[in-house]
N, C-alpha and C. Protein backbone atom coordinates (compact mmCIF):
# COMPACT_ATOMS: atom_id res chain seq x y z
N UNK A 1 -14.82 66.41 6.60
CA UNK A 1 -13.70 65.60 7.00
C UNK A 1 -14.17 64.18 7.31
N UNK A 2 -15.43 64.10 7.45
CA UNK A 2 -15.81 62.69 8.65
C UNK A 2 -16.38 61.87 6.73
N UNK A 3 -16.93 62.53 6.04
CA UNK A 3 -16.59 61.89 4.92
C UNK A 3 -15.59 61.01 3.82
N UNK A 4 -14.57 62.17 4.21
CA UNK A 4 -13.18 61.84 3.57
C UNK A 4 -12.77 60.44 4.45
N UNK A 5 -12.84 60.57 5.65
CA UNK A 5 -12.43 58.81 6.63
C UNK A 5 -13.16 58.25 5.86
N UNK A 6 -14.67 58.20 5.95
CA UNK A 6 -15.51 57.34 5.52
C UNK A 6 -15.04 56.59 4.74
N UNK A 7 -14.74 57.44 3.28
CA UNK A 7 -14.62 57.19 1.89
C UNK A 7 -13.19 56.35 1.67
N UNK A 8 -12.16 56.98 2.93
CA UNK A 8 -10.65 56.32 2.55
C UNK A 8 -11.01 54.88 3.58
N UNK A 9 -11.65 55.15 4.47
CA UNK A 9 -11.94 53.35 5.12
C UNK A 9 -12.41 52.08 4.28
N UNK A 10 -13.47 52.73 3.50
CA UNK A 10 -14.11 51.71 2.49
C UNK A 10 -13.06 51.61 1.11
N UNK A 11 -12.41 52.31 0.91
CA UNK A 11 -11.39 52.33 -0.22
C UNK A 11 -10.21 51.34 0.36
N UNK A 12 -9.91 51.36 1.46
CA UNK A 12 -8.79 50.69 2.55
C UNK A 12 -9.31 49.19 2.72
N UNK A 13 -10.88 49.20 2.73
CA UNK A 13 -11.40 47.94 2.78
C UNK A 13 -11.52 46.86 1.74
N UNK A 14 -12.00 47.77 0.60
CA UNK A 14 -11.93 47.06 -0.85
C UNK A 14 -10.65 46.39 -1.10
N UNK A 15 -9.40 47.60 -1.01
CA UNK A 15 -8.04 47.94 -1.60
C UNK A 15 -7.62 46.07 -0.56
N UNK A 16 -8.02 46.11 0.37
CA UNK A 16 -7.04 44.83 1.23
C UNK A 16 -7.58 43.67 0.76
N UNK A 17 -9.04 43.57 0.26
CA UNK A 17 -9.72 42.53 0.22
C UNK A 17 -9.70 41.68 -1.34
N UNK A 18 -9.06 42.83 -2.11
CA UNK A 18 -9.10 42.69 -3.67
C UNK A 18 -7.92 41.41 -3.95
N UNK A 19 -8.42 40.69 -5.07
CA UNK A 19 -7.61 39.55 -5.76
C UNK A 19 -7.16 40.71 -7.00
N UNK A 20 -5.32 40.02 -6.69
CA UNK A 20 -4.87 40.70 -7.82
C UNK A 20 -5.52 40.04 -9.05
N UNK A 21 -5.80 40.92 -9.52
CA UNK A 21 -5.87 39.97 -11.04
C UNK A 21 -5.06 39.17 -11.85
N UNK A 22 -3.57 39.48 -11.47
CA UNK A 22 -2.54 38.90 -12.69
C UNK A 22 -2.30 37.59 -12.17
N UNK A 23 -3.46 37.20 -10.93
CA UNK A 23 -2.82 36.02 -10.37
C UNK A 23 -3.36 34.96 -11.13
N UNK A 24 -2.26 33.59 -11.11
CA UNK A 24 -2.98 32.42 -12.40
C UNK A 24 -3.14 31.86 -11.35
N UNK A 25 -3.97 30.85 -11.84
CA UNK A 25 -4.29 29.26 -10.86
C UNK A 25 -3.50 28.29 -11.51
N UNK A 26 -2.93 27.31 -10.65
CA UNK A 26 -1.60 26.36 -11.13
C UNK A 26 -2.33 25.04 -11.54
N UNK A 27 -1.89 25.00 -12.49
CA UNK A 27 -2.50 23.33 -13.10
C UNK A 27 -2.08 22.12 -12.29
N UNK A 28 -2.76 21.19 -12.08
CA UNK A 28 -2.09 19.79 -11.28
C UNK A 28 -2.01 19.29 -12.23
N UNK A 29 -1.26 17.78 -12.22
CA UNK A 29 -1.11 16.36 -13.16
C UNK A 29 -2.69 16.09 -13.40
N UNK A 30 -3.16 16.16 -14.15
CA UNK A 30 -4.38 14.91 -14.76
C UNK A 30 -4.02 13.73 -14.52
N UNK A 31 -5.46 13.31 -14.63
CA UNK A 31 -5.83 12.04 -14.30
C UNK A 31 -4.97 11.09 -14.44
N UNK A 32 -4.40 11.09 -15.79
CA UNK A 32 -3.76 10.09 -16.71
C UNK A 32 -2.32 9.85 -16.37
N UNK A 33 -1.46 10.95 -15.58
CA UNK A 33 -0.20 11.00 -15.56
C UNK A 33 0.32 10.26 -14.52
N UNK A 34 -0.55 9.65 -13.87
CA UNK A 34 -0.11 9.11 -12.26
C UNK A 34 0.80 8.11 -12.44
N UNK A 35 1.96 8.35 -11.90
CA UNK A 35 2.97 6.75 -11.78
C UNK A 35 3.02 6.31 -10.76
N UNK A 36 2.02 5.06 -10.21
CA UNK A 36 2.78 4.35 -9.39
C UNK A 36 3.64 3.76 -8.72
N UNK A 37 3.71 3.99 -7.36
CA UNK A 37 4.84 3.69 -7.08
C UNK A 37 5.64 2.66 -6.28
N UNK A 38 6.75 2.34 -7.04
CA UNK A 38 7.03 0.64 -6.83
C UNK A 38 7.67 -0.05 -5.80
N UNK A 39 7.62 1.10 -4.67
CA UNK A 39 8.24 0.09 -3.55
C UNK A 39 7.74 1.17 -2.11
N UNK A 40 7.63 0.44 -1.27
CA UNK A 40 7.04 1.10 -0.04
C UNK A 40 8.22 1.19 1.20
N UNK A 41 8.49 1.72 1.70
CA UNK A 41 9.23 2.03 3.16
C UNK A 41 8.75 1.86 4.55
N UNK A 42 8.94 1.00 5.20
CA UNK A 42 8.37 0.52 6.32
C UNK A 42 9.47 0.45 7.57
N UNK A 43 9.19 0.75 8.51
CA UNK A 43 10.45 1.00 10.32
C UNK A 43 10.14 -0.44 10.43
N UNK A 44 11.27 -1.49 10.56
CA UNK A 44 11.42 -2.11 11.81
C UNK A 44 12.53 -2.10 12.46
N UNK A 45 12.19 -2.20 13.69
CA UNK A 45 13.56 -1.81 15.27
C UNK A 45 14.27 -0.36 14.83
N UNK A 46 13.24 0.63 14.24
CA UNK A 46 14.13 2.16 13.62
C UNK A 46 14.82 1.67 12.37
N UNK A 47 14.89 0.91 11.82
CA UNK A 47 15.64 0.85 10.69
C UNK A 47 14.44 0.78 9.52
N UNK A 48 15.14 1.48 8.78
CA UNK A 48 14.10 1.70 7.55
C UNK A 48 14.23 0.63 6.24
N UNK A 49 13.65 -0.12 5.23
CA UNK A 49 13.64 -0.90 4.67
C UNK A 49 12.62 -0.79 3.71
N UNK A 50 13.02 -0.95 2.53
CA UNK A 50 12.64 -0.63 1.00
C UNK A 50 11.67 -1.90 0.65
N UNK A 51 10.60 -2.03 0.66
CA UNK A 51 9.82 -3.09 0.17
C UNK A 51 9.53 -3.20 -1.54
N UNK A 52 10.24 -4.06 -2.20
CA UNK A 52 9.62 -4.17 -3.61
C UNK A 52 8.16 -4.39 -3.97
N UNK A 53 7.53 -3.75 -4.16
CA UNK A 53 6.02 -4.84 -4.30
C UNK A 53 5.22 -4.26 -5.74
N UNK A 54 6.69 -4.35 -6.72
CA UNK A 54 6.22 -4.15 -7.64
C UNK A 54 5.29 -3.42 -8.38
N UNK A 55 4.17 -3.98 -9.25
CA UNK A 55 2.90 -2.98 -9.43
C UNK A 55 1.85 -3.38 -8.29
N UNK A 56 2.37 -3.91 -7.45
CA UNK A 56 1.09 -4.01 -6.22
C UNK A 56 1.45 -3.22 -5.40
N UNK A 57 1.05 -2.11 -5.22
CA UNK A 57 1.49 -1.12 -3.80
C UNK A 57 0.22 -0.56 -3.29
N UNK A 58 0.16 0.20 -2.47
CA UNK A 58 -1.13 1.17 -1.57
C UNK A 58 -1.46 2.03 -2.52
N UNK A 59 -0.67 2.71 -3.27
CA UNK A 59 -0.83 3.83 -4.32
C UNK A 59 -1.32 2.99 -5.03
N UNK A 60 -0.98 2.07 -6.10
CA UNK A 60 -1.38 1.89 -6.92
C UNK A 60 -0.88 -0.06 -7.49
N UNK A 61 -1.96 -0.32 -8.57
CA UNK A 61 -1.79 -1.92 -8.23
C UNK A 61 -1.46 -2.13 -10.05
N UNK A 62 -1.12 -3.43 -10.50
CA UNK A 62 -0.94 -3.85 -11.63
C UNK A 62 -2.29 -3.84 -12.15
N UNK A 63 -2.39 -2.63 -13.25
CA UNK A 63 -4.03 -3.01 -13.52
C UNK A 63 -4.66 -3.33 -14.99
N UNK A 64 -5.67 -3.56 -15.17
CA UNK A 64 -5.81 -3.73 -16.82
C UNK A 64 -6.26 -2.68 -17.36
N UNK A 65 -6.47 -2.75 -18.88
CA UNK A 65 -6.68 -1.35 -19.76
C UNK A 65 -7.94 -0.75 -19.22
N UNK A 66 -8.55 -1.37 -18.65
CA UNK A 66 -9.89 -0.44 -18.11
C UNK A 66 -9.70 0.18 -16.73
N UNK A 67 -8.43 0.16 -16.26
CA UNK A 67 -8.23 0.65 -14.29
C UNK A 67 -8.53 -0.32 -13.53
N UNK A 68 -9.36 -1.77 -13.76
CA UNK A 68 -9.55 -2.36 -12.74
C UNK A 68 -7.71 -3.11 -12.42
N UNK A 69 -7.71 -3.13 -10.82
CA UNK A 69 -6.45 -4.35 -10.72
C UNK A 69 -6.68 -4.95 -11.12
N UNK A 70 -5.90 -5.79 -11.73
CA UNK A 70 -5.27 -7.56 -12.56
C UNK A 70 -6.21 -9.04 -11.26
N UNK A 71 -5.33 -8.49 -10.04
CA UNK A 71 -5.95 -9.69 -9.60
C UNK A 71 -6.07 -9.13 -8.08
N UNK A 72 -6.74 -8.83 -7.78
CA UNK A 72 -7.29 -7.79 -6.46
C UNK A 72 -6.93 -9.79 -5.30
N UNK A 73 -7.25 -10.58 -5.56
CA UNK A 73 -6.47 -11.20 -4.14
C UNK A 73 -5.05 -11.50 -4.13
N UNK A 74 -4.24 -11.15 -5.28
CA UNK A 74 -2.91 -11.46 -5.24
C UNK A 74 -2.50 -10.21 -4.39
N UNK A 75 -3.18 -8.95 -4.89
CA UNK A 75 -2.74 -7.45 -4.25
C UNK A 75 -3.15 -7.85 -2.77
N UNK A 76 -4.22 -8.50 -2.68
CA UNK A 76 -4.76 -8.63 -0.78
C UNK A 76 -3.51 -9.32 -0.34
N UNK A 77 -3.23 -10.42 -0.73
CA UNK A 77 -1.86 -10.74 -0.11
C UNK A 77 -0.24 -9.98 -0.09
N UNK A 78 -0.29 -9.65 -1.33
CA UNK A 78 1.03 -8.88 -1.34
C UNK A 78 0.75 -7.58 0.17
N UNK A 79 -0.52 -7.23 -0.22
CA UNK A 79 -0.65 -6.42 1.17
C UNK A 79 -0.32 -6.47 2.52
N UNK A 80 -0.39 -7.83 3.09
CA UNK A 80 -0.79 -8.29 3.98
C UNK A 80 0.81 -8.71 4.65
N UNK A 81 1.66 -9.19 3.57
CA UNK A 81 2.71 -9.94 3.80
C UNK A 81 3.52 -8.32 4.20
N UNK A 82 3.37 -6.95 3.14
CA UNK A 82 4.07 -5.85 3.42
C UNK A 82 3.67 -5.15 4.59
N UNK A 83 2.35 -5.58 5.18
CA UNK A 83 1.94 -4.81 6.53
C UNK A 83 2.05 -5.48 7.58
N UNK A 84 2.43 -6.92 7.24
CA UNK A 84 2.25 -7.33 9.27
C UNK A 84 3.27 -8.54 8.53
N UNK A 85 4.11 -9.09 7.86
CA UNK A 85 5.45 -10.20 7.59
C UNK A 85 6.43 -9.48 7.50
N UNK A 86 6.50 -8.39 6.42
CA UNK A 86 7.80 -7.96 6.40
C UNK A 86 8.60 -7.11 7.66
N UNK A 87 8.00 -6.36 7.85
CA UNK A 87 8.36 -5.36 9.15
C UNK A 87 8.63 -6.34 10.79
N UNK A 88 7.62 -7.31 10.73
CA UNK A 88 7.54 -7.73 11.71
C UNK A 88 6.02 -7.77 12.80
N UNK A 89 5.29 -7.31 12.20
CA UNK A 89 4.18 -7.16 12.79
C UNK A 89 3.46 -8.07 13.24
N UNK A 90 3.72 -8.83 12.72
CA UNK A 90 2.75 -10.26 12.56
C UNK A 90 3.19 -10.93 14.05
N UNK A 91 4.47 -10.56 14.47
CA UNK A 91 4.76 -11.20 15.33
C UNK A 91 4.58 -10.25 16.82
N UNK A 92 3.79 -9.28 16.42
CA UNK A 92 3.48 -8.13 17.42
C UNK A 92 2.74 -8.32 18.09
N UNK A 93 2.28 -8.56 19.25
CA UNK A 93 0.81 -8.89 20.10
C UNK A 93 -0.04 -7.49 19.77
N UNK A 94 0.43 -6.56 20.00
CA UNK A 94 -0.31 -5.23 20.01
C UNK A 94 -1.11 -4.97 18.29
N UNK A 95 -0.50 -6.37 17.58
CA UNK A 95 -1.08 -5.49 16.02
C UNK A 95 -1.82 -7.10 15.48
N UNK A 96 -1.98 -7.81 16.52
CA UNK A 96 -2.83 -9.10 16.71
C UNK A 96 -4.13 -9.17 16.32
N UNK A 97 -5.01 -8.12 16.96
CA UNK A 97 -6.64 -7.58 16.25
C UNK A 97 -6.51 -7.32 15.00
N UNK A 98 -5.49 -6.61 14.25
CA UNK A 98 -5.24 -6.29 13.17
C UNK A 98 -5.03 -7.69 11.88
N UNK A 99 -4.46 -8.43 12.53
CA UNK A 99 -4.09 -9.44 11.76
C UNK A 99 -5.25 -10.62 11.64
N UNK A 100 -5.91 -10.82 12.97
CA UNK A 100 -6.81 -11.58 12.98
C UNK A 100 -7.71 -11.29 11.99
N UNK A 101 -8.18 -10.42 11.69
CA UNK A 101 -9.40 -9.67 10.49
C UNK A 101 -8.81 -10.47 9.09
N UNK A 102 -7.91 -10.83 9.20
CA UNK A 102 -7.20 -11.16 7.92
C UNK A 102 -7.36 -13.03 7.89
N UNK A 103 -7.68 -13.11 8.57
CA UNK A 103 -8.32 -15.03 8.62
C UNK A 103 -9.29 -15.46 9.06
N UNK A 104 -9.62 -16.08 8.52
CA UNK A 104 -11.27 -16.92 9.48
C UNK A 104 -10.98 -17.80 10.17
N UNK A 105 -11.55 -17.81 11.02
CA UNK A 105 -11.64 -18.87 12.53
C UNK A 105 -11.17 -19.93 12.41
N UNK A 106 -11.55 -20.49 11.48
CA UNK A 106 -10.81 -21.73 10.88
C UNK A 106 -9.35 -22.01 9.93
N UNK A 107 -8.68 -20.65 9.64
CA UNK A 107 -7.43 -20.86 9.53
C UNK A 107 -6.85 -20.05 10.42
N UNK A 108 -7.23 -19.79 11.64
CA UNK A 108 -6.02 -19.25 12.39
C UNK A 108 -5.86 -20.72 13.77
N UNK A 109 -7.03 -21.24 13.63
CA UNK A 109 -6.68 -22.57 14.41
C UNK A 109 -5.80 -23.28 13.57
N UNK A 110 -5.69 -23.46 12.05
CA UNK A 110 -4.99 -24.28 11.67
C UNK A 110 -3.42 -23.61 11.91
N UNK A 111 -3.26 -22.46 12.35
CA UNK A 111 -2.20 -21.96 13.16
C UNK A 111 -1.99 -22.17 14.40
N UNK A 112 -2.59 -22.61 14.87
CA UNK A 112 -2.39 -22.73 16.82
C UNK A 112 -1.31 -23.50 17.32
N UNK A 113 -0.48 -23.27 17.75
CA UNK A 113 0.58 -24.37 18.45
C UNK A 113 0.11 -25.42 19.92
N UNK A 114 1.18 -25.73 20.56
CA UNK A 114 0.62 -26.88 21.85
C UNK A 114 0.08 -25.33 22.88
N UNK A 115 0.84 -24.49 22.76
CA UNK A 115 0.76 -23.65 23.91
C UNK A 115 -0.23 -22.87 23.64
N UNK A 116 -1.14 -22.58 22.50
CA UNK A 116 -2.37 -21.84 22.43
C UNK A 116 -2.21 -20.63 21.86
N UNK A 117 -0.80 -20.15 21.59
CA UNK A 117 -0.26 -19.42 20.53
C UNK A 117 -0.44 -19.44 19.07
N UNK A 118 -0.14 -18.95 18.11
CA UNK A 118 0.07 -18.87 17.08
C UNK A 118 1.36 -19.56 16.36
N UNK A 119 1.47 -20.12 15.57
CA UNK A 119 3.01 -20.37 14.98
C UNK A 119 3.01 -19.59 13.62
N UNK A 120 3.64 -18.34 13.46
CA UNK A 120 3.43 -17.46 12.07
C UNK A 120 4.58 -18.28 11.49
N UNK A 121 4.90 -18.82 11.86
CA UNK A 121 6.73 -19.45 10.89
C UNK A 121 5.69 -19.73 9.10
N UNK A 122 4.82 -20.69 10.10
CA UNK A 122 4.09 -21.63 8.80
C UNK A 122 3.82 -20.07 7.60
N UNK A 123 3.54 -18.92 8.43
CA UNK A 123 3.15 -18.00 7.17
C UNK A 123 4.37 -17.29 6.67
N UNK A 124 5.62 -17.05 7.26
CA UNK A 124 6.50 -16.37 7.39
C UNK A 124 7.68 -17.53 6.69
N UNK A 125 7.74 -18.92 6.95
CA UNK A 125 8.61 -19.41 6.58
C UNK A 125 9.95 -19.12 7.69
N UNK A 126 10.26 -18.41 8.76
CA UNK A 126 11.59 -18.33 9.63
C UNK A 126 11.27 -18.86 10.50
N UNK A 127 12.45 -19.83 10.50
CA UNK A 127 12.96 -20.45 11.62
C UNK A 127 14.16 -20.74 11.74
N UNK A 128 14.72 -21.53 12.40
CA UNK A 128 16.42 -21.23 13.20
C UNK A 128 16.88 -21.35 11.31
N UNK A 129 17.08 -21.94 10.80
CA UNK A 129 17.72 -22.45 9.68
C UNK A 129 17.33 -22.23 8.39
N UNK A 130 15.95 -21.16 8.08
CA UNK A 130 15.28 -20.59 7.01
C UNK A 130 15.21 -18.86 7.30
N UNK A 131 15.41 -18.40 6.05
CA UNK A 131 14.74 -16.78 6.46
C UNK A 131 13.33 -16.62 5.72
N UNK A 132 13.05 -17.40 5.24
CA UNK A 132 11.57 -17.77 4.21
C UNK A 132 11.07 -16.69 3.59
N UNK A 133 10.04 -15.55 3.95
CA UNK A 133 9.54 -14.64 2.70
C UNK A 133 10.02 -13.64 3.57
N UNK A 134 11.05 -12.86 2.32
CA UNK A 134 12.03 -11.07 2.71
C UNK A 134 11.60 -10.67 1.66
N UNK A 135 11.42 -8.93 1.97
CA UNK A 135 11.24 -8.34 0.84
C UNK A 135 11.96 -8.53 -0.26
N UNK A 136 13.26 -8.92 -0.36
CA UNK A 136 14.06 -9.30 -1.31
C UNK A 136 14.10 -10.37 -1.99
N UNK A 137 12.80 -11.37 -1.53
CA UNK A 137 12.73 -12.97 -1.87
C UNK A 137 10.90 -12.99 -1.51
N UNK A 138 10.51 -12.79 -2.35
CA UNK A 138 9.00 -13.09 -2.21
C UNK A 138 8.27 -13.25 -3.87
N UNK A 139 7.91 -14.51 -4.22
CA UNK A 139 7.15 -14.92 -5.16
C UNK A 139 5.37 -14.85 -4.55
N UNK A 140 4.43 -14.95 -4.95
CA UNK A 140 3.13 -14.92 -4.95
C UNK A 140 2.20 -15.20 -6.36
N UNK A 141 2.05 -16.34 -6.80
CA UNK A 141 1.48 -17.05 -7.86
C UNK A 141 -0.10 -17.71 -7.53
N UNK A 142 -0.52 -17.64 -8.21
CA UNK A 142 -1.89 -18.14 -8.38
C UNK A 142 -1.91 -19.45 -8.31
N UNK A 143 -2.05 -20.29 -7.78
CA UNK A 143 -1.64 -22.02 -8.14
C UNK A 143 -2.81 -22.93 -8.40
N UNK A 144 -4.05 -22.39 -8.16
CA UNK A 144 -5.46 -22.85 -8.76
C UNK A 144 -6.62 -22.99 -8.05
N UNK A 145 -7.27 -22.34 -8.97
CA UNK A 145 -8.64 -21.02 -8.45
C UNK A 145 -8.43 -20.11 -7.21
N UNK A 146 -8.81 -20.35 -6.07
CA UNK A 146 -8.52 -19.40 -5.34
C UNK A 146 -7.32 -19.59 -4.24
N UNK A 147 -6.57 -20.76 -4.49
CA UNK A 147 -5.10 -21.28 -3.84
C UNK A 147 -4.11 -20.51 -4.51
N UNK A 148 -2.98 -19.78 -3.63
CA UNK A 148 -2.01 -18.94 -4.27
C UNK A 148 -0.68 -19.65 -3.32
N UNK A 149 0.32 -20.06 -3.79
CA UNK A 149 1.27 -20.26 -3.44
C UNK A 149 2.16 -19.09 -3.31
N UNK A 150 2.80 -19.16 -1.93
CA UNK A 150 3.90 -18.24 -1.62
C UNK A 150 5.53 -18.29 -1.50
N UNK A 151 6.54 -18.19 -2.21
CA UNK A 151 7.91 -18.91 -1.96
C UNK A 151 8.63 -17.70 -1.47
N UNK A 152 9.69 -18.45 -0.34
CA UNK A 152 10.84 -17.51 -0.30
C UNK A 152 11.93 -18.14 -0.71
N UNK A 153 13.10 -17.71 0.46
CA UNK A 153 14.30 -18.05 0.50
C UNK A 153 14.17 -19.61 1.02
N UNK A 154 15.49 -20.29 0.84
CA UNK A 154 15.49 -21.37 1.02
C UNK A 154 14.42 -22.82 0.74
N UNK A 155 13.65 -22.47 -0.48
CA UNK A 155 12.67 -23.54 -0.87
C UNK A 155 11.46 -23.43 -0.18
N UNK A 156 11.23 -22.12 0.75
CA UNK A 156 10.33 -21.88 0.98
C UNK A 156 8.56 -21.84 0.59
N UNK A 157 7.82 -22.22 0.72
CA UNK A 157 6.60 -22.66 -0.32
C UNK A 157 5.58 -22.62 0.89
N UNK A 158 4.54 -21.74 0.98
CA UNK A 158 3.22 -21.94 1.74
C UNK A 158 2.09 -21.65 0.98
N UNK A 159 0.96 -22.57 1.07
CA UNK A 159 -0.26 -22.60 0.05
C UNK A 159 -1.48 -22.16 1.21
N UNK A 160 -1.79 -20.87 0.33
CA UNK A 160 -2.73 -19.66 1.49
C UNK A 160 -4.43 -19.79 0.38
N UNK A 161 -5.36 -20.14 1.02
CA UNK A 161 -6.62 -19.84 -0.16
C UNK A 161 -7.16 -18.84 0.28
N UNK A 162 -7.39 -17.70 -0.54
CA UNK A 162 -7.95 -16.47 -0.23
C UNK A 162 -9.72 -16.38 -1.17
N UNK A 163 -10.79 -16.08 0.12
CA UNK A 163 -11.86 -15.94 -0.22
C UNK A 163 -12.77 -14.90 0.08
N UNK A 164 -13.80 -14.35 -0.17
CA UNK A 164 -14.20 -13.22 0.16
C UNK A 164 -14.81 -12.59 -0.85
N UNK A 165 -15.98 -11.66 -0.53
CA UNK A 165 -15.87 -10.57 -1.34
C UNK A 165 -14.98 -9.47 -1.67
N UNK A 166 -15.05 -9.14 -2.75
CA UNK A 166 -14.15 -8.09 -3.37
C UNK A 166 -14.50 -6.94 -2.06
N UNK A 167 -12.76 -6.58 -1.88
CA UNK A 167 -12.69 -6.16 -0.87
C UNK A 167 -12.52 -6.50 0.93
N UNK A 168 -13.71 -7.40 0.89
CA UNK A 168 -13.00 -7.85 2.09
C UNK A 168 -12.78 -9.44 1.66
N UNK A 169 -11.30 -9.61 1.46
CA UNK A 169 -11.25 -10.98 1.54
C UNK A 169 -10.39 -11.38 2.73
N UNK A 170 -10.87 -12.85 2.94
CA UNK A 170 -9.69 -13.19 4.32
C UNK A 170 -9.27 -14.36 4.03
N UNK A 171 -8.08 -15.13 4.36
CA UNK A 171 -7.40 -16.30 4.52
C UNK A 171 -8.16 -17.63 5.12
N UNK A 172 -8.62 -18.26 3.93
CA UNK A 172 -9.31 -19.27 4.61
C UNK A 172 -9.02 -20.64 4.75
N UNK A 173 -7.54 -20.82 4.64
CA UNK A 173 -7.13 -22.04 4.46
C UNK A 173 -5.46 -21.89 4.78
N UNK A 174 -5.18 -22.77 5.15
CA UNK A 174 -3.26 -22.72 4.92
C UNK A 174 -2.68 -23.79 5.10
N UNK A 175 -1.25 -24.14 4.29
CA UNK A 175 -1.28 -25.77 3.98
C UNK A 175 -0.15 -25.72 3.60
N UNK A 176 0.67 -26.29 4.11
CA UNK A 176 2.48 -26.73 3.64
C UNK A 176 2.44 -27.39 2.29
N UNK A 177 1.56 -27.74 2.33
CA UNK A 177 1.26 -29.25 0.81
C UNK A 177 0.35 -28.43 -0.07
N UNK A 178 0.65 -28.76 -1.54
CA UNK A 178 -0.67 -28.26 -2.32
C UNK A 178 -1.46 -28.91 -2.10
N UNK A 179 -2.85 -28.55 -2.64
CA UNK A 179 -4.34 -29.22 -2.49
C UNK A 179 -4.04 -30.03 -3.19
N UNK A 180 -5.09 -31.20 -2.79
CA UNK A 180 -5.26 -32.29 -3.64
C UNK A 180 -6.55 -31.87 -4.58
C-alpha cells in the first residue's frame, strides 16, 4: 500500500508540473512593424491635452532610411517645449532642477529678470496680449547651423542655439533677434 501512495504522489507531482503540449507561444510585432506615435497626452490643472509633435515623440522620432533621427536637436527641443512649455511646467518651481539641466549658465542669466527670477515669456512667448507657442501653434526650423527658430501664435518668433553632445545637448543661447 505505502508503494501505491508513493507511486500516485510522484505521478500527482509530474501530472501538476507538466506543460501541456498543445500549448503555442504567441508571436509579437517584429522589429519592422512599429508605428510611431504622433501625439502625446499630458495633465495640466487635471485637464488632459493632446500634444501634436508629429514624427518627434518619446516613442519614436522622424528618422532616416538607416533608423538614425533626422535631426536629434530639433527632437531635443520639440522635447523640451512638450515637457516643461506646453503643460506648464516650466513655470513650476518644483520642476525648476529639471529645467535648469536644459541650459547653461549663461543662457539662463540671459533669462533673469530685475527680481532674480526667471522670465520664461521670452521662451514661451505669453504674455497679457500673446498666447505664443500651444500645442496647436508651434513651428521649430533650423535657421542656421546650430540656431533654430521657434514661432507661435501671434508672430511669435524666439531664436534658441542648441549645443552639446549627441544626447546631452543644452540651450546655449536665446535671442528675440536673429544672429547676426
Amino acid at each position: 500500500m505505502k508503494k501505491f501512495l508513493f507511486i500516485a504522489a510522484i505521478v500527482a507531482l509530474i501530472m501538476g508540473t507538466a506543460v501541456d503540449a498543445s500549448a503555442k507561444v504567441k508571436k509579437g510585432k517584429g522589429k519592422g512593424k512599429y508605428k510611431p506615435q504622433t501625439t502625446k497626452t499630458v495633465k495640466s490643472n487635471n485637464n488632459e491635452m493632446h500634444v501634436d509633435q508629429g514624427m518627434y515623440t518619446a516613442e519614436g522620432a522622424e528618422r532616416l532610411d538607416n533608423g538614425d533621427v533626422a535631426d536629434l536637436e530639433k527632437a531635443f527641443l520639440v522635447n523640451f517645449y512638450s515637457q516643461y512649455v506646453f503643460n506648464g511646467n516650466i513655470y513650476n518651481e518644483a520642476y525648476f532642477p529639471y529645467v535648469k539641466t536644459k541650459f547653461t549658465s549663461s543662457a539662463l542669466d540671459l533669462l533673469r529678470n530685475d527680481d532674480g527670477g526667471y522670465d520664461w515669456s521670452i521662451i514661451t512667448g505669453r504674455t497679457d496680449d500673446s498666447l505664443g507657442v500651444t500645442p496647436d501653434h508651434i513651428i521649430i526650423d533650423r535657421y542656421d547651423g546650430n540656431w533654430f527658430v521657434v514661432g507661435g501664435e501671434d508672430s511669435f518668433n524666439i531664436y534658441l542655439k542648441v549645443e552639446g553632445a549627441d544626447g546631452a545637448y543644452k540651450i546655449t543661447n536665446v535671442s528675440t533677434f536673429p544672429r547676426d
